[in-house]
Protein backbone atom coordinates (compact mmCIF):
# COMPACT_ATOMS: atom_id res chain seq x y z
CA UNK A 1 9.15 -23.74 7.89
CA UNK A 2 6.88 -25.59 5.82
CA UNK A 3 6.27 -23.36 2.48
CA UNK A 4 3.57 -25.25 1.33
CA UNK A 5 -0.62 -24.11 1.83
CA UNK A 6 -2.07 -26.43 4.63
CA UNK A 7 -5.40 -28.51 3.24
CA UNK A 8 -7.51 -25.42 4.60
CA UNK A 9 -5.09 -22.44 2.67
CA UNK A 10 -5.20 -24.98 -0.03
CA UNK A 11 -8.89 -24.79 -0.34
CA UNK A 12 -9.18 -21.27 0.18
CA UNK A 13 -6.94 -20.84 -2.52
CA UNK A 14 -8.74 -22.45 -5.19
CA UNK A 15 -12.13 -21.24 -3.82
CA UNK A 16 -10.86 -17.22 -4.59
CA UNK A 17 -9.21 -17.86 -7.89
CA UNK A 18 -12.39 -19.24 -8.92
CA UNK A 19 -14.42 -16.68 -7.41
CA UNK A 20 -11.85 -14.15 -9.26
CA UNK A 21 -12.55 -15.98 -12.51
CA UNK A 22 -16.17 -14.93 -13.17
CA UNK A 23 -15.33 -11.57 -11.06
CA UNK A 24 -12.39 -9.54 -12.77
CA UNK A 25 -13.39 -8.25 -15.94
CA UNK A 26 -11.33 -8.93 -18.81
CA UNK A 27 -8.56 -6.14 -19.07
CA UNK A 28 -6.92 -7.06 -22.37
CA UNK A 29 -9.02 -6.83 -25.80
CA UNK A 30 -8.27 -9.52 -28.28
CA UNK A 31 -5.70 -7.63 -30.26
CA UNK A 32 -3.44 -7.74 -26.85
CA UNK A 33 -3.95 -4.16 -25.41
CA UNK A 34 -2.16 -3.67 -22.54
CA UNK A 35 -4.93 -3.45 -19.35
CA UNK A 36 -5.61 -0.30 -17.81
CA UNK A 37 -4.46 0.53 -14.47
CA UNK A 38 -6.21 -0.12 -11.19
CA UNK A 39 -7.70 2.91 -10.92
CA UNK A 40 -8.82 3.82 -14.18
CA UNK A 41 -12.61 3.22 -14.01
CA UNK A 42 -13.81 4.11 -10.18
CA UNK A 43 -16.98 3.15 -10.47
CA UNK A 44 -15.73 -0.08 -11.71
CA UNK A 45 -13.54 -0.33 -8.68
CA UNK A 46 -16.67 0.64 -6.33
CA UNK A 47 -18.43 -2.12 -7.72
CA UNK A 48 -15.65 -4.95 -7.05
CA UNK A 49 -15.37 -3.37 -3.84
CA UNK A 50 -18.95 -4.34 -2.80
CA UNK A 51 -18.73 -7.89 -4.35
CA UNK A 52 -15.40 -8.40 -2.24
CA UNK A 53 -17.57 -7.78 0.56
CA UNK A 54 -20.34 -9.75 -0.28
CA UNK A 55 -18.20 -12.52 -1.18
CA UNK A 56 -16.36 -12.78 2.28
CA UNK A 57 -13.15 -11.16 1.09
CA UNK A 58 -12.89 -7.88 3.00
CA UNK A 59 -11.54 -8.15 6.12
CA UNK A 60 -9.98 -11.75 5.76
CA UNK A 61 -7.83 -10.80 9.42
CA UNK A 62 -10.54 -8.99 11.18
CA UNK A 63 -11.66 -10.22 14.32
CA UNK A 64 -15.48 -12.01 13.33
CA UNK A 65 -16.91 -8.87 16.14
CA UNK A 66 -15.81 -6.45 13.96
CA UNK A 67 -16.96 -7.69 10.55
CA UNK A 68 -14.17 -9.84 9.43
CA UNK A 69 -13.41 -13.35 9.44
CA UNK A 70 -11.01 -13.86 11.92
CA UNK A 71 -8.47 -15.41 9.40
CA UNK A 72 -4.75 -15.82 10.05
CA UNK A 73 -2.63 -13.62 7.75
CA UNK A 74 -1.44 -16.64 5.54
CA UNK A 75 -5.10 -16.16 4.16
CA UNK A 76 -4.22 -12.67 3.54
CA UNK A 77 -0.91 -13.14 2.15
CA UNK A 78 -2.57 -15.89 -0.54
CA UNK A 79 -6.17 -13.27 -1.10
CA UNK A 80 -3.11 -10.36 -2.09
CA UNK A 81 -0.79 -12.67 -4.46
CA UNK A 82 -4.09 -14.14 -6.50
CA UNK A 83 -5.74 -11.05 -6.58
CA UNK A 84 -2.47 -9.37 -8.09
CA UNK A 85 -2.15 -12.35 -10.38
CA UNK A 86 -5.50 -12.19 -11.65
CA UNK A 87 -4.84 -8.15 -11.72
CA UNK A 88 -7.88 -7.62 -9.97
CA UNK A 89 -8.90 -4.03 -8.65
CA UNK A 90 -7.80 -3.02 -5.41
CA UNK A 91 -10.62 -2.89 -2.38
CA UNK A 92 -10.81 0.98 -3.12
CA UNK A 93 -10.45 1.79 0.93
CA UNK A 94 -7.27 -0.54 0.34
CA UNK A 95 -5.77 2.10 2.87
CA UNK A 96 -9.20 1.98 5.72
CA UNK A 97 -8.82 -1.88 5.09
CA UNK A 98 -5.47 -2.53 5.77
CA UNK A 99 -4.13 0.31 8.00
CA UNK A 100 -6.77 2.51 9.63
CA UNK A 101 -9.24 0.01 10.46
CA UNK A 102 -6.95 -2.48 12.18
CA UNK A 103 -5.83 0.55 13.75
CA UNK A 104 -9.37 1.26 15.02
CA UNK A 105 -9.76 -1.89 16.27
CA UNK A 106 -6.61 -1.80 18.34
CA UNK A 107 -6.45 1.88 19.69
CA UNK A 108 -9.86 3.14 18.67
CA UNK A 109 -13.51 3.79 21.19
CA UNK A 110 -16.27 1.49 20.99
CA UNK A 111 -18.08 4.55 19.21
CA UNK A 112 -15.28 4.76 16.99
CA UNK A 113 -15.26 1.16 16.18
CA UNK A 114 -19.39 0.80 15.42
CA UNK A 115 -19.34 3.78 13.07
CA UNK A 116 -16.19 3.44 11.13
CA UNK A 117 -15.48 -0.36 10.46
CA UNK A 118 -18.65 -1.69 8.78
CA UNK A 119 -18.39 1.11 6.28
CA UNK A 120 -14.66 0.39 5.79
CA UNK A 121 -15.47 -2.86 4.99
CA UNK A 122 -18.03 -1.64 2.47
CA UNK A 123 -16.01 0.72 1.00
CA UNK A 124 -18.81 3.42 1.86
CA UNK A 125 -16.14 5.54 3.78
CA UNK A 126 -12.77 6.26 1.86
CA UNK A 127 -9.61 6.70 4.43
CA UNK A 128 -6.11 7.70 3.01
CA UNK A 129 -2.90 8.39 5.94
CA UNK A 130 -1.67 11.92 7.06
CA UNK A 131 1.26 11.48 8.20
CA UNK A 132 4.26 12.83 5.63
CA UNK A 133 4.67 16.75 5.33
CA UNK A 134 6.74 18.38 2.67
CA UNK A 135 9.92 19.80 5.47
CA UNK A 136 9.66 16.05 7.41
CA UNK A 137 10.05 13.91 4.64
CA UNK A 138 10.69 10.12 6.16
CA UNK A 139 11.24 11.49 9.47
CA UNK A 140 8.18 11.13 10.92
CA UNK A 141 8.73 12.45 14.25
CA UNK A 142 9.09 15.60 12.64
CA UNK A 143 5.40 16.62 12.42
CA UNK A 144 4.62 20.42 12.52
CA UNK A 145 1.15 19.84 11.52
CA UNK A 146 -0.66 21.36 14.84
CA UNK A 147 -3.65 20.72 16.51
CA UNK A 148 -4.56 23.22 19.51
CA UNK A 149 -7.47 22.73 21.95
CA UNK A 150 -10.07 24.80 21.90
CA UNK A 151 -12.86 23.81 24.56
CA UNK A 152 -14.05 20.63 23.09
CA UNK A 153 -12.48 20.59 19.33
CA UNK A 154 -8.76 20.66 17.80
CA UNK A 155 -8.17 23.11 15.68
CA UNK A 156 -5.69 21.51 12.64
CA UNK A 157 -3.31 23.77 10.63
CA UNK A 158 -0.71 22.62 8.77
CA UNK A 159 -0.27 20.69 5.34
CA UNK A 160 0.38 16.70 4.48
CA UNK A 161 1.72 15.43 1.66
CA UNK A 162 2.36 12.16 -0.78
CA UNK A 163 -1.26 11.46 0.54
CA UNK A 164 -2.35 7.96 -1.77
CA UNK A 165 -5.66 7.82 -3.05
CA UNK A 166 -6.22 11.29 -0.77
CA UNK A 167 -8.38 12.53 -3.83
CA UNK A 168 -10.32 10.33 -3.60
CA UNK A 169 -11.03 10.03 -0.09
CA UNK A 170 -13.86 11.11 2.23
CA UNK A 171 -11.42 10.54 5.82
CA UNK A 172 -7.97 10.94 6.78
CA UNK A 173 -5.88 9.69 9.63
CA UNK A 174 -4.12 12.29 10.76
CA UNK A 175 -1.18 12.70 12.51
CA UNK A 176 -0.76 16.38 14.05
CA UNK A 177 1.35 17.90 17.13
CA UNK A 178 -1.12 18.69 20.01
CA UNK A 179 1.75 19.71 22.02
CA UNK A 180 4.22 21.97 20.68
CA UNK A 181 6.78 22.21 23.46
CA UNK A 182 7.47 18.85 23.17
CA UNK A 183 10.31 17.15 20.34
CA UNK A 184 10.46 14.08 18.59
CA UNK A 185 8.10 11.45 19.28
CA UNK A 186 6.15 13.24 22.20
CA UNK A 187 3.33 15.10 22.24
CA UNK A 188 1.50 13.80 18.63
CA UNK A 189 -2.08 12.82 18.45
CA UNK A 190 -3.89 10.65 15.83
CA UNK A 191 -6.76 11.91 14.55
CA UNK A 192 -10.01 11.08 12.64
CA UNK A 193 -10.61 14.02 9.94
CA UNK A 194 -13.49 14.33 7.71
CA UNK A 195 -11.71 15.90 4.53
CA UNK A 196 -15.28 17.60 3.61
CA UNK A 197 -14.96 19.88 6.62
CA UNK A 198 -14.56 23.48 6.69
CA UNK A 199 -11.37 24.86 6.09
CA UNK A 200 -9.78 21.80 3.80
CA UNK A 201 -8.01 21.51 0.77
CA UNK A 202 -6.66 18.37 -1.75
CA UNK A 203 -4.42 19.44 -4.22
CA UNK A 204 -3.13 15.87 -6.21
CA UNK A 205 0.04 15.80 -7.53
CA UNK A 206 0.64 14.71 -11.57
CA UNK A 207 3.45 12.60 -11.66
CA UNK A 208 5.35 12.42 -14.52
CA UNK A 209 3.39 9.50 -16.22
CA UNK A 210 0.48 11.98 -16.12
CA UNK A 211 -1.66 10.02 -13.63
CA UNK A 212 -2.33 11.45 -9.98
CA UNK A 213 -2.33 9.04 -7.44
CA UNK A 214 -1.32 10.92 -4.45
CA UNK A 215 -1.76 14.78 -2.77
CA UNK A 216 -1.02 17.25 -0.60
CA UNK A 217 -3.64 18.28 1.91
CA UNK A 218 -3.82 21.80 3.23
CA UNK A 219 -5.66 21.93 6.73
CA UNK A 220 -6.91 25.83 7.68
CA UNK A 221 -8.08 26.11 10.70
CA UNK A 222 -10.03 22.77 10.67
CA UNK A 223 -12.18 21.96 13.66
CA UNK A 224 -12.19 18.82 14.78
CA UNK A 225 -14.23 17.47 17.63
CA UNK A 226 -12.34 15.16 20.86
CA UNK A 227 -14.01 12.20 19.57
CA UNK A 228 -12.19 11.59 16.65
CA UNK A 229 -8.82 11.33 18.58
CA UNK A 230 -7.83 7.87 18.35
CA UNK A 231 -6.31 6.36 21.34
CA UNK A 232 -5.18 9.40 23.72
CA UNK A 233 -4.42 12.80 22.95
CA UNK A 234 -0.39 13.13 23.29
CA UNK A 235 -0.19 9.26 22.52
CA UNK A 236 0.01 9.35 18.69
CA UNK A 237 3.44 8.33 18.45
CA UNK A 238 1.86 4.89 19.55
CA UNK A 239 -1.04 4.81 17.32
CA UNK A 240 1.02 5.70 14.50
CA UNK A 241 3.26 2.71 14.67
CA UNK A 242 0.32 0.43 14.94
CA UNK A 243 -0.89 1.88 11.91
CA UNK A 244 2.60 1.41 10.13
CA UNK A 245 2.88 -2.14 11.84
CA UNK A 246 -0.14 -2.87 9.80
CA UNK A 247 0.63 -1.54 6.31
CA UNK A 248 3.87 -3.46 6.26
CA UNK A 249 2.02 -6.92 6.85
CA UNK A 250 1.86 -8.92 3.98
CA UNK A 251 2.34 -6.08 1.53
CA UNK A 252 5.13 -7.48 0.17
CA UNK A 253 2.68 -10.55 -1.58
CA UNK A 254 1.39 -7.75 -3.24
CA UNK A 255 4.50 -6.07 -4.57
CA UNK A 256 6.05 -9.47 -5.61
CA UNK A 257 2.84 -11.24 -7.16
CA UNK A 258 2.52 -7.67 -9.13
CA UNK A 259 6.33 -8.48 -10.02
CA UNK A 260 5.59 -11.73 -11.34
CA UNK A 261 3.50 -10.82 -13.78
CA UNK A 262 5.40 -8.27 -15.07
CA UNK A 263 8.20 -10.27 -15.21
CA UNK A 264 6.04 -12.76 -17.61
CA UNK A 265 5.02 -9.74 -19.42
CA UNK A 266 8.64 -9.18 -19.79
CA UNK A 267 9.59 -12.62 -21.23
CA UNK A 268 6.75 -12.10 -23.80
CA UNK A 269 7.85 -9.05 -24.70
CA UNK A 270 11.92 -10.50 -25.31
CA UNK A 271 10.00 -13.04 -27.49
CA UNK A 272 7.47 -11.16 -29.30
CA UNK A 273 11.34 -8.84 -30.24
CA UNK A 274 13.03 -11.68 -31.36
CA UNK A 275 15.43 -11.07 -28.62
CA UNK A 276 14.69 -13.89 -26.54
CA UNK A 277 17.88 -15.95 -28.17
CA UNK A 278 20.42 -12.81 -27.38
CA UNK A 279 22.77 -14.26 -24.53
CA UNK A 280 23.14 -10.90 -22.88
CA UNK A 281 19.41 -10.65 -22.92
CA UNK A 282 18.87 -14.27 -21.61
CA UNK A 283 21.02 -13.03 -19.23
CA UNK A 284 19.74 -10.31 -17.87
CA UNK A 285 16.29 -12.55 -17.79
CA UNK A 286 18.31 -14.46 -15.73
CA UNK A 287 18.98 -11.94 -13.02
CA UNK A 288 15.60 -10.51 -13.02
CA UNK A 289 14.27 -14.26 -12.48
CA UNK A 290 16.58 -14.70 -9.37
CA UNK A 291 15.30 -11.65 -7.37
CA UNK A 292 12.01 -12.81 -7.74
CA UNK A 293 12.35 -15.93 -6.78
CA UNK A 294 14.38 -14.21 -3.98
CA UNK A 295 11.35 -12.01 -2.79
CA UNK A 296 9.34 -14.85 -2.48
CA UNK A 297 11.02 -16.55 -0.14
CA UNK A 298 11.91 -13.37 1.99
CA UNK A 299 8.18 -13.03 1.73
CA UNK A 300 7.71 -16.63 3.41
CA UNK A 301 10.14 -16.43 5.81
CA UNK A 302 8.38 -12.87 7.14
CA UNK A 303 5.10 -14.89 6.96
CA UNK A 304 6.61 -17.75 9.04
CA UNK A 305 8.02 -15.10 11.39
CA UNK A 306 4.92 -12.97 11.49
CA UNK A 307 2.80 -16.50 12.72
CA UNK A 308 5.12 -17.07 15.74
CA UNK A 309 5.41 -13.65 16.92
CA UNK A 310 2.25 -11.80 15.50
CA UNK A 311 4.27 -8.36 14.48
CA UNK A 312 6.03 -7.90 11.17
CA UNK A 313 9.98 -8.19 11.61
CA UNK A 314 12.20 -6.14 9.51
CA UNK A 315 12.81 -8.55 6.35
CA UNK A 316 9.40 -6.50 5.73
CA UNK A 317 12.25 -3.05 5.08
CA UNK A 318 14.29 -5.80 3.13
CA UNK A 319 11.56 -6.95 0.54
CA UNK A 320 10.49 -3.51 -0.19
CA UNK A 321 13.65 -1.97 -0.59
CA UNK A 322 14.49 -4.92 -3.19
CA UNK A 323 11.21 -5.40 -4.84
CA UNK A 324 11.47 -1.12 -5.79
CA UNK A 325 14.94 -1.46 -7.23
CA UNK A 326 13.96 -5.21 -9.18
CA UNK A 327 11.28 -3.21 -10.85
CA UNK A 328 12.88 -0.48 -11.82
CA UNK A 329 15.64 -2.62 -13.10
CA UNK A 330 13.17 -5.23 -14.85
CA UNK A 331 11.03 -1.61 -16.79
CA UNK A 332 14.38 -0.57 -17.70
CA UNK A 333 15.14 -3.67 -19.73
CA UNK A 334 11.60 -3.99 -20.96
CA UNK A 335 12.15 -0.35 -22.78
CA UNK A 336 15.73 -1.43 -23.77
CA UNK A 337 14.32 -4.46 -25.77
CA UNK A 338 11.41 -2.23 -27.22
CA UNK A 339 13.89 -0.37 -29.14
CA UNK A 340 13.99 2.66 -31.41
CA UNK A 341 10.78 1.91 -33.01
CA UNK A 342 8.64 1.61 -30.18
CA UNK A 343 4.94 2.51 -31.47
CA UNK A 344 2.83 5.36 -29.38
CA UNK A 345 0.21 2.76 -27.76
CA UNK A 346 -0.42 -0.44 -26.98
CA UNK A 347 2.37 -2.70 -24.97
CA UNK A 348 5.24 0.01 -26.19
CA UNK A 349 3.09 2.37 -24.17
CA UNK A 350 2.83 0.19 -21.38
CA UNK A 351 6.10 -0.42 -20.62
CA UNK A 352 7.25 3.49 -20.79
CA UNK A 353 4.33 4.68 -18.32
CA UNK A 354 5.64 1.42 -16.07
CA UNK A 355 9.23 2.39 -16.44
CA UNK A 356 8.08 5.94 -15.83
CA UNK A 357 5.84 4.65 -12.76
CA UNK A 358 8.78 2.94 -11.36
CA UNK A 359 10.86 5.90 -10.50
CA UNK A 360 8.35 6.72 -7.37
CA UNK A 361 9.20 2.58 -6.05
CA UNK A 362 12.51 4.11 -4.43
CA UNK A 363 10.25 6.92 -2.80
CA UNK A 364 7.36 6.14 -1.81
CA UNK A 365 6.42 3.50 1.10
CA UNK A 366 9.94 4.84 2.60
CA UNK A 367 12.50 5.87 0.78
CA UNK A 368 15.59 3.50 0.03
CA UNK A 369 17.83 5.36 1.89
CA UNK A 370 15.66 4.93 4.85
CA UNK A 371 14.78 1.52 4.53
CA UNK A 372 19.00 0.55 4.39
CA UNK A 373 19.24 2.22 7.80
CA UNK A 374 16.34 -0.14 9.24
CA UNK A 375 18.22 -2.63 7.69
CA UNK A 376 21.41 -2.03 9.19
CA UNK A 377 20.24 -0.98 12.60
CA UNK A 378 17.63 -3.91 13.58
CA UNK A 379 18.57 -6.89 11.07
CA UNK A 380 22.77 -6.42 11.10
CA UNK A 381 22.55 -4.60 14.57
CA UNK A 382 24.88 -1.76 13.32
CA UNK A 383 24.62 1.25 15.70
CA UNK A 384 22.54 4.13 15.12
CA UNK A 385 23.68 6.84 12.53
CA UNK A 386 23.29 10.40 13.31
C-alpha cells in the first residue's frame, strides 16, 4: 500500500488548497476569536456551495453523465481532509451529495436521475435521510413509518427522527413500511418526499450546546406519488444500504482532518496555559497524538481497501467508533487545562460548546454500542449476539 498521493492526487492537491485559499473566508478576527461553526451564516454556506460547483468540486466521484467528474475516491478522501483543514463550509446538500444522489444514480429512474442530480450538485435542492424513528433507534429494520397505496400515491404516516440538517431541507429520503405483514428487512420502500407537502411537520431538536442541527419529522397523511419510489416498492431494504454504503465512504477523512485541527488547537491552548511543561499534561498530549495518528492510517488502509474492492469494509465502524471517543477524550482535556477561570467567550467558550458538542459523537452516525457489534461480528468474526 503505497500511502503517498500519485503525481495526479499530488496536483490535485495543491490545485484545491489554493483554490481554498482565496475561497474560505477568514473565520478568526485578529484578536484570536474562535471561528464560528459551519453552519452559522447559511447564506454564506449557499454561496460556497455554488463556487464548489463552479469550481469543479461537487461531485468529485460522480460518473461525468451525471454531472460529476468521474474521480476515484482518493480525490475525495484528499477534497474532505483539505477542506476540513482549511475549515471550509460544508457543500450545504452535504447529505444529497454524498448519500442520496449516489443513491439515485445507482437505484434511481432516468426521470429521477435528470431532475434530482443537477440540482444536488447545485445545492438548489436540500436532501436530509429518514430513516431513524424514536421506538427503532439503531435498528433499522425496525421501521413503523407506513406507507399504504392508494391508487397511484403512498400515503406516509409515521414520524423520523435525529434528521441532520432536516430544517433546513426541501427533500427527504425516506424510508417507510409499504408492507405491514412483513418483519425485519422485508417489505420497506425508499422514498422521495418533498417536506413542503401537505400534511408535514419539522420540529428541530436543541441540543444542549443550544444549536439545532437535527429533527424529528412528523408525516400526516402525506401523499406521495409512485414516482418518487426509488428502486422498487418492497425493495428498500436494498436501497437503504446503498445509501449507508455511501455515507460511510471516506467520511472518516473528514472526522480525522476535523480532529487534527483540534488537536493543534489543543496544543495551543496547553501553551497559551502555561501547561505545556506539566508531564502529566505532556502526557496526555501524548495519547491524544497517537490515536490520531492511528485514525489516519485506519483511514488509508480503508482507502486502499475501498480501491480494490469498490465497497467500504468495516475498518469504516472502527474509525468512527474511535474518532467519537478521541474527541470526546481530547474536549475533555482541553476544558481541564482551561481551568477555574475560564472567561465567558472567546476560545474558553469554544472549547465548552465542543466538549458539550462531543457528547452526541457516541450517538449519532451509529451509536458505539452498535458499531462494537459490527466490529466483532464482520472484522473478529465473533457470532451474532441476540
Amino acid at each position: 500500500m503505497d500511502l503517498r498521493d500519485s503525481a495526479e492526487e499530488a496536483e490535485f492537491r495543491a490545485g484545491l488548497r489554493a483554490w481554498l485559499a482565496g475561497a474560505v473566508p477568514v473565520t478568526a478576527g485578529p484578536d484570536g476569536a474562535p471561528p464560528q461553526g459551519r453552519w452559522g451564516d447559511i447564506e454564506a454556506v449557499r454561496s460556497f456551495t455554488r463556487a464548489l460547483h463552479a469550481a469543479g468540486y461537487a461531485g468529485l466521484t460522480w460518473p461525468a453523465e451525471h454531472g460529476g467528474r468521474g474521480l476515484s475516491p482518493a480525490y475525495q478522501a484528499i477534497y474532505l481532509e483539505e477542506t476540513a483543514r482549511a475549515e471550509a463550509a460544508e457543500h450545504i446538500g452535504v447529505i444529497g451529495l454524498g448519500m442520496v444522489g449516489p443513491t439515485i444514480i445507482a437505484c434511481g429512474s432516468p426521470e429521477q436521475r435528470a431532475w434530482y442530480l443537477p440540482r444536488i450538485l447545485t445545492g438548489d435542492i436540500i436532501f436530509c435521510q429518514g430513516f431513524s424513528e424514536p421506538e427503532a433507534g439503531s435498528d433499522l429494520s425496525a421501521v413503523r413509518t407506513l406507507a399504504r397505496r392508494d391508487g397511484d400515491e403512498l400515503v406516509v404516516t409515521g414520524r423520523k427522527v435525529w434528521s441532520s440538517y432536516a430544517h433546513l431541507a426541501d427533500h427527504c429520503l425516506l424510508l417507510a413500511r409499504t408492507d405491514p405483514e412483513q418483519r425485519r428487512h422485508r417489505g420497506l420502500t425508499c422514498l422521495l418526499v418533498d417536506l413542503r407537502s401537505a400534511g408535514v411537520t419539522v420540529r428541530p431538536i436543541r441540543q444542549m450546546t443550544g444549536e439545532a442541527e437535527f429533527a424529528e419529522i412528523e408525516f400526516d397523511e402525506v401523499r406521495v406519488p409512485l414516482d418518487a419510489v426509488v428502486g422498487a416498492v418492497d425493495d428498500g431494504w436494498r436501497v437503504a444500504m446503498t445509501t449507508l454504503a455511501h455515507e460511510r465512504g471516506t467520511f472518516g477523512f473528514t472526522l480525522t482532518a476535523r480532529l487534527d485541527v483540534a488537536f493543534r488547537r489543543l496544543v495551543a491552548t496547553a501553551k497559551a496555559r502555561g501547561r505545556d511543561t506539566d508531564p502529566v499534561v505532556r502526557d496526555q498530549l501524548a495519547a491524544r497524538y497517537v490515536e490520531l495518528e492511528g485514525l489516519r492510517w485506519t483511514n488509508r488502509r480503508g482507502l486502499a481497501a475501498l480501491a480494490r474492492t469498490g465497497v467500504p469494509g468495516p475498518e469504516t465502524s472502527v474509525i468512527k467508533l474511535r474518532w467519537s471517543q478521541a474527541h470526546q477524550r481530547l474536549t475533555t482535556l482541553a476544558v481541564q487545562l482551561l481551568g477555574d477561570d475560564a472567561e465567558p467567550d472567546g476560545w474558553d467558550h469554544y472549547w465548552r460548546h465542543q466538549m458539550l458538542r462531543s457528547r452526541a459523537n457516541t450517538i449519532e452516525g451509529g451509536t458505539s454500542e452498535v458499531l462494537r457489534n459490527l466490529v466483532a461480528e464482520r472484522v473478529l468474526g465473533l457470532p451474532r449476539s441476540y
